[in-house]
N, C-alpha and C. Protein backbone atom coordinates (compact mmCIF):
# COMPACT_ATOMS: atom_id res chain seq x y z
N UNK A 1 7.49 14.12 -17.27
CA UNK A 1 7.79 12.86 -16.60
C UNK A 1 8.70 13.07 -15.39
N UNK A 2 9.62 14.35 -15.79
CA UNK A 2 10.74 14.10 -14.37
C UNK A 2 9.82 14.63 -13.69
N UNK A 3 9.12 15.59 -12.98
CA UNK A 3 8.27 16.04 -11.99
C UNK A 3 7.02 14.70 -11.51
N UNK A 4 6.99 13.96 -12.43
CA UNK A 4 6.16 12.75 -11.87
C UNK A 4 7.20 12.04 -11.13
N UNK A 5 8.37 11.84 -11.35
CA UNK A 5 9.33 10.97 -10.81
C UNK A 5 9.81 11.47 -9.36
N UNK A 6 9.58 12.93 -9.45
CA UNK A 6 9.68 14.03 -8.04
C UNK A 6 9.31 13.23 -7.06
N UNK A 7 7.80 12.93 -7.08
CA UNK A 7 6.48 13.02 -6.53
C UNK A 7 6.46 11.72 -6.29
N UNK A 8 6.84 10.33 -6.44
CA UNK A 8 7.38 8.75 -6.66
C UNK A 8 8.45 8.59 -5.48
N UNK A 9 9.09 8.90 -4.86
CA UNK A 9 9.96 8.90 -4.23
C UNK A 9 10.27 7.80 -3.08
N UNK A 10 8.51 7.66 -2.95
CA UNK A 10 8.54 7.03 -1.40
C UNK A 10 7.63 5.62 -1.78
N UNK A 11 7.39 5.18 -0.92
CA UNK A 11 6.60 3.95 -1.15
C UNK A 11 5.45 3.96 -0.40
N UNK A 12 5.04 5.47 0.28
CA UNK A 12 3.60 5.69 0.74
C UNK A 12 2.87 6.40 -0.32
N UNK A 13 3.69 6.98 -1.50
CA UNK A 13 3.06 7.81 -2.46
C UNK A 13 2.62 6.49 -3.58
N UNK A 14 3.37 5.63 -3.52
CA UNK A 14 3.18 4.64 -4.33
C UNK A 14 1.64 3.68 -3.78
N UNK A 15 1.51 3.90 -2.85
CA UNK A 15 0.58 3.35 -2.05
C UNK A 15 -0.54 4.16 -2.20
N UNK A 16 -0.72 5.20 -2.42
CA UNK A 16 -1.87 6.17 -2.16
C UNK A 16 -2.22 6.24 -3.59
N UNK A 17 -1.39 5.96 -4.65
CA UNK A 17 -1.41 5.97 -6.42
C UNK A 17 -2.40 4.72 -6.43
N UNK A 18 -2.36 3.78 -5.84
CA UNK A 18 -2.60 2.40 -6.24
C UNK A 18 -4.29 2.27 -5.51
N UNK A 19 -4.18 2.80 -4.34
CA UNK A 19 -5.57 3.54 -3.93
C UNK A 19 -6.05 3.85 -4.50
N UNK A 20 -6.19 4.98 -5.25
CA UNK A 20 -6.70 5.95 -5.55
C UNK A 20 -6.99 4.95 -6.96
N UNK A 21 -6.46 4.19 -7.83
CA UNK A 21 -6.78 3.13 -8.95
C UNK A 21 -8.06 2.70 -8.21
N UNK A 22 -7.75 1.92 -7.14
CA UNK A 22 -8.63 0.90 -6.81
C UNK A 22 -10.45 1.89 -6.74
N UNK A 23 -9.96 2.87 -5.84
CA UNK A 23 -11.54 3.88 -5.91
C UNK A 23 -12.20 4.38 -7.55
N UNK A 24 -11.28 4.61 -7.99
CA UNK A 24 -11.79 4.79 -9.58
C UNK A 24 -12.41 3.48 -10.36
N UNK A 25 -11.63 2.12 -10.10
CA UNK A 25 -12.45 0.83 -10.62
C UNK A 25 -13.66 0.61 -9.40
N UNK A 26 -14.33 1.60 -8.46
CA UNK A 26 -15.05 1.27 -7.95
C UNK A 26 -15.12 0.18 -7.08
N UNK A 27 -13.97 -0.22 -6.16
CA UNK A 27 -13.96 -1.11 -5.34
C UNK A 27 -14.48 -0.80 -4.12
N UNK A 28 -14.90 -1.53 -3.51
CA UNK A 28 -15.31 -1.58 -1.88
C UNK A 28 -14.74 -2.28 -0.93
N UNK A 29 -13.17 -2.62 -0.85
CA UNK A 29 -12.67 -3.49 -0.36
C UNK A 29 -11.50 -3.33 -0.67
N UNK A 30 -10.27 -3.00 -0.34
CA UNK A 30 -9.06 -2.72 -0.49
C UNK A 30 -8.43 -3.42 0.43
N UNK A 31 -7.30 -4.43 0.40
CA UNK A 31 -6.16 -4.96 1.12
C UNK A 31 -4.93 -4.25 0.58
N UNK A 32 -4.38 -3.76 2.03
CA UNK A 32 -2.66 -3.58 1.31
C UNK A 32 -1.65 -4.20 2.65
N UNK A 33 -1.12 -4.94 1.98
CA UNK A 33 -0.12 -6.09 2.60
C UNK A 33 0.78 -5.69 2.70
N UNK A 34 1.88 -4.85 3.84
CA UNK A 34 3.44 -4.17 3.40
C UNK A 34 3.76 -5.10 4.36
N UNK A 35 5.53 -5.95 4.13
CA UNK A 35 5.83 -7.39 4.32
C UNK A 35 7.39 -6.80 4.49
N UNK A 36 8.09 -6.46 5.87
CA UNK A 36 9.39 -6.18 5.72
C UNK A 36 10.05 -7.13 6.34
N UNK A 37 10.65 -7.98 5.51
CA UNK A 37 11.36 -9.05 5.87
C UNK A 37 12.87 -8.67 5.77
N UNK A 38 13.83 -8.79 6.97
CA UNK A 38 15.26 -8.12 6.56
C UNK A 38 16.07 -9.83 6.79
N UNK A 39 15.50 -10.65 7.38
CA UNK A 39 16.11 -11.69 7.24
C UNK A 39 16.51 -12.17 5.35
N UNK A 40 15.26 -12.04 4.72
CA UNK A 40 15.44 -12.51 3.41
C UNK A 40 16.04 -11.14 2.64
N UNK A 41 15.71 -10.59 3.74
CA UNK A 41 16.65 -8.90 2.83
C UNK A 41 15.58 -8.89 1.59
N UNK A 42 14.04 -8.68 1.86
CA UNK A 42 13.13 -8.29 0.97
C UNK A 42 12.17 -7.52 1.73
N UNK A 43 11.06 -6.61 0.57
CA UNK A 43 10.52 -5.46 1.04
C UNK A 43 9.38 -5.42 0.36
N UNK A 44 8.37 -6.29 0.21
CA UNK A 44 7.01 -6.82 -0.42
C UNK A 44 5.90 -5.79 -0.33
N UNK A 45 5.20 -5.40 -1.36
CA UNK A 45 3.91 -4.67 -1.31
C UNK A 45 2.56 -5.02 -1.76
N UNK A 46 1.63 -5.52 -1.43
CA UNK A 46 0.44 -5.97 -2.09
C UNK A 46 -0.35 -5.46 -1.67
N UNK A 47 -1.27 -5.12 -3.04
CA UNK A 47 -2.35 -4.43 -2.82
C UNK A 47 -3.62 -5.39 -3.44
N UNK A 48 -4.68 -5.36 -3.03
CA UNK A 48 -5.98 -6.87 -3.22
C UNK A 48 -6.64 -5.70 -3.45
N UNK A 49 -7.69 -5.43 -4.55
CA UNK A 49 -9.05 -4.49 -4.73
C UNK A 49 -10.19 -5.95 -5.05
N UNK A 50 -11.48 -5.19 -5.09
CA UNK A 50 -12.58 -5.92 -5.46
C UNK A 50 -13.28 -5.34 -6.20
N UNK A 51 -12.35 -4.31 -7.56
CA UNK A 51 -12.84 -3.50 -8.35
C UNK A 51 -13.44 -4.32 -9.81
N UNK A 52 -13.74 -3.23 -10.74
CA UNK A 52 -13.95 -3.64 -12.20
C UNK A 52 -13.04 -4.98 -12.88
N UNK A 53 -11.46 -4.84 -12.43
CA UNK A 53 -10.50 -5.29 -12.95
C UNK A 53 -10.07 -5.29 -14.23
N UNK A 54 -9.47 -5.72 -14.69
CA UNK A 54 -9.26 -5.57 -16.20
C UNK A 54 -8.63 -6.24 -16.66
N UNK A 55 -8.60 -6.36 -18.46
CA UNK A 55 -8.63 -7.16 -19.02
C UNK A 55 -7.61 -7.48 -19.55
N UNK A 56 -6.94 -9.39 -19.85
CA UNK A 56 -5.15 -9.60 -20.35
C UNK A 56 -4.56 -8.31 -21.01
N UNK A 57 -5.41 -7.72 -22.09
CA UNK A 57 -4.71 -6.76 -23.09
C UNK A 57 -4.38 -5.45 -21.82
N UNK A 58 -5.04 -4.71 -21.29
CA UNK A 58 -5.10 -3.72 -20.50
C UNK A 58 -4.08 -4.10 -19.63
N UNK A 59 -3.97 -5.21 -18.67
CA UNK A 59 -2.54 -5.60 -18.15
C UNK A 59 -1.85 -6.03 -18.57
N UNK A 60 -1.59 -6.27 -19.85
CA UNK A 60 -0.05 -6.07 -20.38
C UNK A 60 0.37 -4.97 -21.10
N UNK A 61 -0.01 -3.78 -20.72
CA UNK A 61 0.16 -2.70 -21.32
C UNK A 61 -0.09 -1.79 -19.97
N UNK A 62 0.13 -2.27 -18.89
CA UNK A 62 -0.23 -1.80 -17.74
C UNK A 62 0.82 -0.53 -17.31
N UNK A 63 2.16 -1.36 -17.62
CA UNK A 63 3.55 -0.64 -17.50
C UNK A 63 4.09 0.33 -18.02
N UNK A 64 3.05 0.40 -19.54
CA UNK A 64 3.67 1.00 -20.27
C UNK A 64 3.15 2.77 -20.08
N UNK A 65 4.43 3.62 -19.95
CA UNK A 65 4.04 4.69 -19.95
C UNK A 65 3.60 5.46 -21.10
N UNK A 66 3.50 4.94 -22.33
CA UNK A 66 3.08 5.47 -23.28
C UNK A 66 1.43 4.93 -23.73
N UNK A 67 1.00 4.39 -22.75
CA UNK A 67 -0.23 4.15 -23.02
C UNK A 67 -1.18 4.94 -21.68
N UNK A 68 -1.58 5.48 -22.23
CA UNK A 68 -2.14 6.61 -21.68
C UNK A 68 -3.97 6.98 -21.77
N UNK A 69 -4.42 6.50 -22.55
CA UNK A 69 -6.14 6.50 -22.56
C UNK A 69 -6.78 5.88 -21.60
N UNK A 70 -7.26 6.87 -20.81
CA UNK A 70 -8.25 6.59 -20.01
C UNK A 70 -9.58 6.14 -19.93
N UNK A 71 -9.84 5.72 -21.59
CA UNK A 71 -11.01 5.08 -21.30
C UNK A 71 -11.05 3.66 -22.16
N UNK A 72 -9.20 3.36 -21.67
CA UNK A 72 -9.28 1.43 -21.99
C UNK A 72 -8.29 1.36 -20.71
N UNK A 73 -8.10 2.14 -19.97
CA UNK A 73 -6.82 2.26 -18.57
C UNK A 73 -7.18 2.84 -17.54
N UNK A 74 -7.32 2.21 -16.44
CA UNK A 74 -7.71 3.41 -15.42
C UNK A 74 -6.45 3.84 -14.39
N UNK A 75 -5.47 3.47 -15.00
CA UNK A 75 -4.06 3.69 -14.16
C UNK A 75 -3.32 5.53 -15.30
N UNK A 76 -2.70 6.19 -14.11
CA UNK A 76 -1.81 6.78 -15.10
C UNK A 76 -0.04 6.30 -14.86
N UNK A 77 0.97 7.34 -14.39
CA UNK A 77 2.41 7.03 -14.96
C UNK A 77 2.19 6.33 -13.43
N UNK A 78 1.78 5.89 -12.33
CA UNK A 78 1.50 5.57 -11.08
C UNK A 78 2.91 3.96 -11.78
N UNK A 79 2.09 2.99 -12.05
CA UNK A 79 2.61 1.88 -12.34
C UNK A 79 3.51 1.45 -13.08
N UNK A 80 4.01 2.39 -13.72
CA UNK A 80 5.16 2.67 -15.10
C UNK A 80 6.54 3.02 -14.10
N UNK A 81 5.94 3.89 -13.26
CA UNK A 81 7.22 4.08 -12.34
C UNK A 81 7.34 2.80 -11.05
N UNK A 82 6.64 2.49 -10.34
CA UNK A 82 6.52 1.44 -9.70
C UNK A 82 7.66 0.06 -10.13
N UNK A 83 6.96 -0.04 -11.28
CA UNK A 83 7.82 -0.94 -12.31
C UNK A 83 9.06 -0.98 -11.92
N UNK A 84 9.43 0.41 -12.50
CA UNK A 84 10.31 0.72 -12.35
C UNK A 84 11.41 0.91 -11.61
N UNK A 85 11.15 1.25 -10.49
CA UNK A 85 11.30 1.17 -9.13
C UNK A 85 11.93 -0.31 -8.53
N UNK A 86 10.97 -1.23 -8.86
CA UNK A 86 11.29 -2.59 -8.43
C UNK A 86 12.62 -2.81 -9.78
N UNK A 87 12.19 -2.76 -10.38
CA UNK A 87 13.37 -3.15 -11.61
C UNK A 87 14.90 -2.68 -11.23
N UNK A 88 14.88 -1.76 -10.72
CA UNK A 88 16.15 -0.80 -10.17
C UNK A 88 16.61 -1.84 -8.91
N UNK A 89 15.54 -2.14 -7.96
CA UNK A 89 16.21 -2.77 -6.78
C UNK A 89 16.11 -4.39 -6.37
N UNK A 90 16.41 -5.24 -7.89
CA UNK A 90 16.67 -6.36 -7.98
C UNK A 90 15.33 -6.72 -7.65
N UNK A 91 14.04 -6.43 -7.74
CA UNK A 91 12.89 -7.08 -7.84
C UNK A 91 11.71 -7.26 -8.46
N UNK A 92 10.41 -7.20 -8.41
CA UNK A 92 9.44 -7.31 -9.74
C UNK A 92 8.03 -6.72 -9.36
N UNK A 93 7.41 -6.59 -10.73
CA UNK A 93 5.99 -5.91 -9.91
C UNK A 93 5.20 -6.82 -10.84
N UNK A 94 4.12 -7.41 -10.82
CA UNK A 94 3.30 -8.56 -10.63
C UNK A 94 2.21 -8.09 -11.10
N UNK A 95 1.09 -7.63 -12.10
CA UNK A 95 -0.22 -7.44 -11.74
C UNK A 95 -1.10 -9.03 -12.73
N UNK A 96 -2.11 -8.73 -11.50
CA UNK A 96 -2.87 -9.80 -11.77
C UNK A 96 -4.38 -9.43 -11.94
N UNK A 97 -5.20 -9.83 -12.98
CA UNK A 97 -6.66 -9.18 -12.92
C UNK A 97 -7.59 -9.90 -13.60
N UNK A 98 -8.26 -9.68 -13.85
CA UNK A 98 -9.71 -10.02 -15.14
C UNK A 98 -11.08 -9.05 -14.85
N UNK A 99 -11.59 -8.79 -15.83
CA UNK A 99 -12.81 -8.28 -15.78
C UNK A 99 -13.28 -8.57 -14.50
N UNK A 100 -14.33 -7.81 -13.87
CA UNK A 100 -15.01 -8.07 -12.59
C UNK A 100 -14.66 -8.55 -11.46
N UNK A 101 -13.49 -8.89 -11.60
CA UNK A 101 -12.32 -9.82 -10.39
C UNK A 101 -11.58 -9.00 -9.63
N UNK A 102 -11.88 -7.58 -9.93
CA UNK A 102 -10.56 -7.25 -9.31
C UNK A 102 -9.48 -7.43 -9.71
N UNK A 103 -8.29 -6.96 -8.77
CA UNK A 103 -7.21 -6.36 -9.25
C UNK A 103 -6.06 -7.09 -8.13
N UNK A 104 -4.64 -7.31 -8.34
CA UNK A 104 -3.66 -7.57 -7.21
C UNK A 104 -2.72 -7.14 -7.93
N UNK A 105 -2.11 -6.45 -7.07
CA UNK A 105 -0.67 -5.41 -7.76
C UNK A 105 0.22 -6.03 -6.41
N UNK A 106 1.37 -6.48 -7.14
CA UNK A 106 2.40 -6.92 -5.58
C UNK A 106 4.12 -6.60 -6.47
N UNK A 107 4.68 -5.72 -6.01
CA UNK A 107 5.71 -4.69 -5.80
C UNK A 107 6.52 -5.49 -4.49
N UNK A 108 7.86 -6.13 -5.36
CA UNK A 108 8.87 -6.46 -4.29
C UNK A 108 10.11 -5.65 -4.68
N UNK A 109 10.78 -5.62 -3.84
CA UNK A 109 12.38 -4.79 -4.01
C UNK A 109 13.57 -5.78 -2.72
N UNK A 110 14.34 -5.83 -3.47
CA UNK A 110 15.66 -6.16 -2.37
C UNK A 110 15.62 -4.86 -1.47
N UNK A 111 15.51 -5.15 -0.17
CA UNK A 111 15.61 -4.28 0.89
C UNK A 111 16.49 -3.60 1.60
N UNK A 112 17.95 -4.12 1.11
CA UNK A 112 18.89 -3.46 1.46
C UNK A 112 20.13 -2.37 0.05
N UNK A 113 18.80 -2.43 -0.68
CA UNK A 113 19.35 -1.87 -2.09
C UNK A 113 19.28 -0.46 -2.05
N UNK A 114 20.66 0.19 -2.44
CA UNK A 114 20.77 1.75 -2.36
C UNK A 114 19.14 2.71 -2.70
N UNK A 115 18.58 2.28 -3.70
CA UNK A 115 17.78 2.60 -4.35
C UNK A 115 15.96 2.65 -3.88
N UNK A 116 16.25 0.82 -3.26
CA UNK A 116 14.73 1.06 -2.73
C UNK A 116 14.06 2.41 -2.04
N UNK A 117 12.67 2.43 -2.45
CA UNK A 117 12.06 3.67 -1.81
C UNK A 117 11.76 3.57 -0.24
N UNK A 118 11.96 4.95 0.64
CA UNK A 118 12.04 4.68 2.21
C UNK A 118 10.45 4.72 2.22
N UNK A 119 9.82 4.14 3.21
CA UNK A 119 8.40 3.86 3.30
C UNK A 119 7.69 5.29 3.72
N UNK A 120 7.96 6.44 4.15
CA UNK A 120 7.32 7.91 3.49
C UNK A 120 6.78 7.61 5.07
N UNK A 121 5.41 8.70 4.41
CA UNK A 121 3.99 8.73 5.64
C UNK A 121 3.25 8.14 5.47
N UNK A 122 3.46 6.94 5.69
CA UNK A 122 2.42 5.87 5.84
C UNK A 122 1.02 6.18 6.69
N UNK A 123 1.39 7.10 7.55
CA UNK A 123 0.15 7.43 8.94
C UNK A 123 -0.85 8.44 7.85
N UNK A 124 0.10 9.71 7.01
CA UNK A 124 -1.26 10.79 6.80
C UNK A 124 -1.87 9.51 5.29
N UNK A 125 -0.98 8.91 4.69
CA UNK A 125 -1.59 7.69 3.30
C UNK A 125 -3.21 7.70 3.92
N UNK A 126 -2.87 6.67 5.18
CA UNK A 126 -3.52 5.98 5.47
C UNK A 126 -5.18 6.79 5.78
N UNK A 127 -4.34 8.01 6.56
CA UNK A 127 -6.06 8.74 6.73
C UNK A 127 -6.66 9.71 5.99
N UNK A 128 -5.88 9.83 4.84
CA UNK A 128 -6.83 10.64 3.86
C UNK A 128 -7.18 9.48 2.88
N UNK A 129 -6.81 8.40 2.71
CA UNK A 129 -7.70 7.40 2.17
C UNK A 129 -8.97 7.24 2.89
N UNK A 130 -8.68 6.63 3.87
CA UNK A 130 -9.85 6.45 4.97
C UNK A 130 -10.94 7.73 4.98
N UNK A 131 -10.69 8.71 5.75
CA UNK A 131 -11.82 9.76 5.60
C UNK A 131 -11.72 10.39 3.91
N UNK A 132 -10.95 10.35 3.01
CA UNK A 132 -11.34 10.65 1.43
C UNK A 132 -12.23 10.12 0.74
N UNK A 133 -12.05 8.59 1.17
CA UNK A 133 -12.63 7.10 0.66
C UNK A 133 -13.66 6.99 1.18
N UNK A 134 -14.62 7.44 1.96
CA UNK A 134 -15.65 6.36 3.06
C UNK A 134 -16.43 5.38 2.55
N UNK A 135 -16.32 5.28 1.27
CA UNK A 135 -16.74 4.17 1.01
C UNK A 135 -16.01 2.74 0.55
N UNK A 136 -14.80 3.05 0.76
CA UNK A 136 -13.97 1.89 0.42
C UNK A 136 -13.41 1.33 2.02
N UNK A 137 -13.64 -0.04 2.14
CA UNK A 137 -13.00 -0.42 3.50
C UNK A 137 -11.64 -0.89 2.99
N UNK A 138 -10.88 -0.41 4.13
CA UNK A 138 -9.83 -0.74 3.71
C UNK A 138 -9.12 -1.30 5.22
N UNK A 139 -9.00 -2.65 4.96
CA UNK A 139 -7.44 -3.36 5.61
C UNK A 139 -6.20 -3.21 5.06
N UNK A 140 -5.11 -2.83 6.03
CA UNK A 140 -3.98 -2.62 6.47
C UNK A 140 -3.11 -3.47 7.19
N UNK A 141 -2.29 -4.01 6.40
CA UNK A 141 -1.70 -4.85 7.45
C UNK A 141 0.01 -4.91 7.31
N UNK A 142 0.82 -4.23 8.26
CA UNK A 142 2.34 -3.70 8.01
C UNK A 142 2.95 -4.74 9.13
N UNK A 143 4.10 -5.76 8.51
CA UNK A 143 4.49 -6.61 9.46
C UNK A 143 6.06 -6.18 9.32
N UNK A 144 6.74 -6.39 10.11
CA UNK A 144 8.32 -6.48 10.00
C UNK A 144 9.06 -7.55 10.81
N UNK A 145 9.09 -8.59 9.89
CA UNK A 145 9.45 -10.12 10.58
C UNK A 145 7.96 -10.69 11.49
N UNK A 146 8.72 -10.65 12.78
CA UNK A 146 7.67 -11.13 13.38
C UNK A 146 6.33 -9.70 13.70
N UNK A 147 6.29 -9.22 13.58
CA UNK A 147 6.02 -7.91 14.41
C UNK A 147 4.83 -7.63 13.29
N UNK A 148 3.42 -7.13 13.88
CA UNK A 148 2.34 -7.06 12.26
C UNK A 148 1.70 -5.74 13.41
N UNK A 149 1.27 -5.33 12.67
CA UNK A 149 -0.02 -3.90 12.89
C UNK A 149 -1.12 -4.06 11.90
N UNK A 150 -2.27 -4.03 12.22
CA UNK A 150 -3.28 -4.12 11.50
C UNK A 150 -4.18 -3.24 11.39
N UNK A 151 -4.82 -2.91 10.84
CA UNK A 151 -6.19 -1.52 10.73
C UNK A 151 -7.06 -1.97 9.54
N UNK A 152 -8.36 -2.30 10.05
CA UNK A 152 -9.45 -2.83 9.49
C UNK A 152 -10.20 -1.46 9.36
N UNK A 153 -10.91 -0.29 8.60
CA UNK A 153 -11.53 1.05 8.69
C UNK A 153 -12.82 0.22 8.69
N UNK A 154 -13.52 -0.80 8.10
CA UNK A 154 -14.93 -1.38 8.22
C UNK A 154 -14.92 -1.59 9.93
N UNK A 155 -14.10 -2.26 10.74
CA UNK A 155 -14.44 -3.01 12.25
C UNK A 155 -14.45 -1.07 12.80
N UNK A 156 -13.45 -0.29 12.59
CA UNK A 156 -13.87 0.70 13.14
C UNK A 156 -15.01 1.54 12.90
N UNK A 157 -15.58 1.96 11.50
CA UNK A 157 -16.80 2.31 11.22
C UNK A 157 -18.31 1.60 12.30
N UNK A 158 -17.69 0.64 12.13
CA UNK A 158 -18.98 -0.46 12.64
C UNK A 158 -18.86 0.19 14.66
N UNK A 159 -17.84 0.33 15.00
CA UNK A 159 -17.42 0.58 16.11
C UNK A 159 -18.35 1.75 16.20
N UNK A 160 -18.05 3.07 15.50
CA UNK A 160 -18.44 4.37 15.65
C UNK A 160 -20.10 4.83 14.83
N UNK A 161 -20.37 3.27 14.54
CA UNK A 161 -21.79 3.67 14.34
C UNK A 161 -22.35 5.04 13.25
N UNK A 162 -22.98 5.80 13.70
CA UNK A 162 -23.26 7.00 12.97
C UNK A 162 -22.31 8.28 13.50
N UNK A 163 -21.28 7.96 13.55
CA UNK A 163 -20.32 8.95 14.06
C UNK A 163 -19.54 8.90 12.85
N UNK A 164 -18.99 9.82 12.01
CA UNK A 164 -18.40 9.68 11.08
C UNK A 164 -16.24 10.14 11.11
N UNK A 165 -15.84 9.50 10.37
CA UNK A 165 -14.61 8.74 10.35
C UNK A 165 -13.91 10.97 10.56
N UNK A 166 -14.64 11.93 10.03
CA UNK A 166 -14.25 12.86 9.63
C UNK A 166 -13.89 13.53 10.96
N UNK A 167 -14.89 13.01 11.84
CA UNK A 167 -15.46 13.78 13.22
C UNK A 167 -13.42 14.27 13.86
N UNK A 168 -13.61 15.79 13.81
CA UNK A 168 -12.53 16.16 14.63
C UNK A 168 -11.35 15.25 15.81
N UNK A 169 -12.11 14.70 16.55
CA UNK A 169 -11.79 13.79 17.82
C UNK A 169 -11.50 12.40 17.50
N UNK A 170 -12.26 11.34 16.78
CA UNK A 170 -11.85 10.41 15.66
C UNK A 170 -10.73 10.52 14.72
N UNK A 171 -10.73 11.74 14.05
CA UNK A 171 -9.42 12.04 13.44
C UNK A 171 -7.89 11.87 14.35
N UNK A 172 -8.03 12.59 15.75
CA UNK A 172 -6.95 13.12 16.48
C UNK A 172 -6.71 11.78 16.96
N UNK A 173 -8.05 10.48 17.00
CA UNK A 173 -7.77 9.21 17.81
C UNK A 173 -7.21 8.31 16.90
N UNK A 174 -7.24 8.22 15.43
CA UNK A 174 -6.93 7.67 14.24
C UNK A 174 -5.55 7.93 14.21
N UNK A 175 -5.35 8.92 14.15
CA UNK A 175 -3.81 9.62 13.87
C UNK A 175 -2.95 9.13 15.14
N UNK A 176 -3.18 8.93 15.81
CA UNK A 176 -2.51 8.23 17.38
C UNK A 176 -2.51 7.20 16.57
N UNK A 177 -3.95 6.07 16.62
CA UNK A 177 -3.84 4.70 16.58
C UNK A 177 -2.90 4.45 15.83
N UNK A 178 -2.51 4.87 14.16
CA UNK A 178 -1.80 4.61 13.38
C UNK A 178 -0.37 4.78 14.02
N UNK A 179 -0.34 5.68 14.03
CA UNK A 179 1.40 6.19 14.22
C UNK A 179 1.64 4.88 15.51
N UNK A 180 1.33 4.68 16.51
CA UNK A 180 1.45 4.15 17.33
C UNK A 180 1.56 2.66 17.22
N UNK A 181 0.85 1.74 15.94
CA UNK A 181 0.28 0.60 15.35
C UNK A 181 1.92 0.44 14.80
N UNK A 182 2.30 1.46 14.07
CA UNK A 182 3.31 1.43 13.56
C UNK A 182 4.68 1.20 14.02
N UNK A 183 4.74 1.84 15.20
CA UNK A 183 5.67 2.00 15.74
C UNK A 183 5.84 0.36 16.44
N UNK A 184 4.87 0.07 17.15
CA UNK A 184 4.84 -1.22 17.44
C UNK A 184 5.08 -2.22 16.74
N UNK A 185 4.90 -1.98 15.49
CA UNK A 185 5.35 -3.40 14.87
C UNK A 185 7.00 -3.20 14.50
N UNK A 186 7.32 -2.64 14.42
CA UNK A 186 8.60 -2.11 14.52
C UNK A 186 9.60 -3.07 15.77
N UNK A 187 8.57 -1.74 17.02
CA UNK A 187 8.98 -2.40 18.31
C UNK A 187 9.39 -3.66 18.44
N UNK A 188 8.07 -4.71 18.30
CA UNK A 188 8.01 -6.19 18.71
C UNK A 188 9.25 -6.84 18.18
N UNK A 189 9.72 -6.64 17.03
CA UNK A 189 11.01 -7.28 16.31
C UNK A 189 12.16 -6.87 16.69
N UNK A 190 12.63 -5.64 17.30
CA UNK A 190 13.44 -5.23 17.96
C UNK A 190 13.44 -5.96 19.44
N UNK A 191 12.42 -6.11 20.11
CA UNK A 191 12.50 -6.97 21.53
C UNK A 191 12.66 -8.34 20.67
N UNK A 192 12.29 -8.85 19.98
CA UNK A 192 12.71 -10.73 19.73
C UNK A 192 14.23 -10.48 19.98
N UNK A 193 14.89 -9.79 18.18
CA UNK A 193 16.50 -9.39 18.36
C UNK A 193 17.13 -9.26 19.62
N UNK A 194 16.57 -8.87 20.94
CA UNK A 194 17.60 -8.34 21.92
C UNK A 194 17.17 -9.94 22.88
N UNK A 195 16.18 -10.60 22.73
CA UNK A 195 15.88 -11.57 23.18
C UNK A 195 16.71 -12.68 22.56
N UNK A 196 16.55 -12.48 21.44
CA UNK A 196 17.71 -13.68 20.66
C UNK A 196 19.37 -13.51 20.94
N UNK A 197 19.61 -12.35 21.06
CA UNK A 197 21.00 -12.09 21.24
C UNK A 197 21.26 -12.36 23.16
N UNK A 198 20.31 -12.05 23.81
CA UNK A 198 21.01 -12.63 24.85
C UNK A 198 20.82 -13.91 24.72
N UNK A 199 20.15 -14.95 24.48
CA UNK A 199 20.08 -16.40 24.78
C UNK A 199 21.33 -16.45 23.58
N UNK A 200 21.80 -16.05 22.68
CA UNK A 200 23.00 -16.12 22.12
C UNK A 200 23.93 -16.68 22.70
């Protein structure tokens, strides 16, 4: 368990755990919602699949790290620590499901808590899902206050036609878009702040 807890650290590893659920219940459709609000001093994570989902008994036993069979669970210690995680930094983790419905996992933490996890590599998460996954579309959407970045992998597929997501040059243009998507939403909330403080 402590070497799983190693490996937990960040909240892009937590993100790529919850992925990697959603591709195993066979989804084709992945939302992940990261929500950094410092006004409310909160740090929101949701993840939307359009997998198998599962059933009251299976999510309430979701948390538990001692439940471990993989063929009434398709999660391993991924969500046990998560839990956990939020529990440590004054907040909660949420799952919601039913058979055939899919899945919503939403992970909040107080944001200015010693403890919360720092948001990792969100950029490489994002593209070894994407070219790992090709069959899962996945929206992305990272806001901080006012400030949002978005990445739809279906509008870009559709973009690149029979060119595939793997292609060398696509990769090198992906890896820009992201890092850059990122940085900007960042940006935009930093220009309001310096905008608000001079009309101050």
């Amino acid at each position: 368990m402590g070497a799983q807890i190693d490996i937990m650290r960040e909240l892009a590893q937590h993100i790529m755990d919850l992925l990697e659920n959603s591709a195993r219940a066979g989804a084709r459709r992945v939302e992940i919602d990261l929500d950094q609000q410092r006004a409310a001093d909160r740090l929101v994570l949701r993840v939307i699949d359009d997998g198998r989902g599962m059933s009251p008994e299976v999510v309430s036993m979701a948390t538990d790290p001692f439940f471990t069979s993989r063929t009434c669970r398709r999660v391993g210690l991924g969500l046990p620590l998560l839990a956990a995680s939020t529990q440590r930094c004054d907040g909660h983790l949420l799952i919601k499901s039913e058979p055939g419905r899919g899945a919503v996992v939403e992970a909040a933490f107080r944001l200015s808590h010693i403890d919360t996890p720092p948001l990792g590599d969100l950029r490489t998460t994002l593209m070894c899902t994407i070219v790992g996954h090709p069959e899962l579309d996945i929206v992305y959407r990272y806001t901080v206050d006012g400030g949002t970045f978005e990445l739809d992998s279906a509008a870009i597929k559709s973009e690149l036609g029979e060119v595939p997501l793997s292609h060398p040059r696509i990769l090198r243009w992906l890896e820009q878009y992201i890092s850059e998507g990122l940085v900007t939403a960042s940006a935009v909330t930093a220009q309001e702040e310096e905008v608000h403080a001079k009309v101050d």
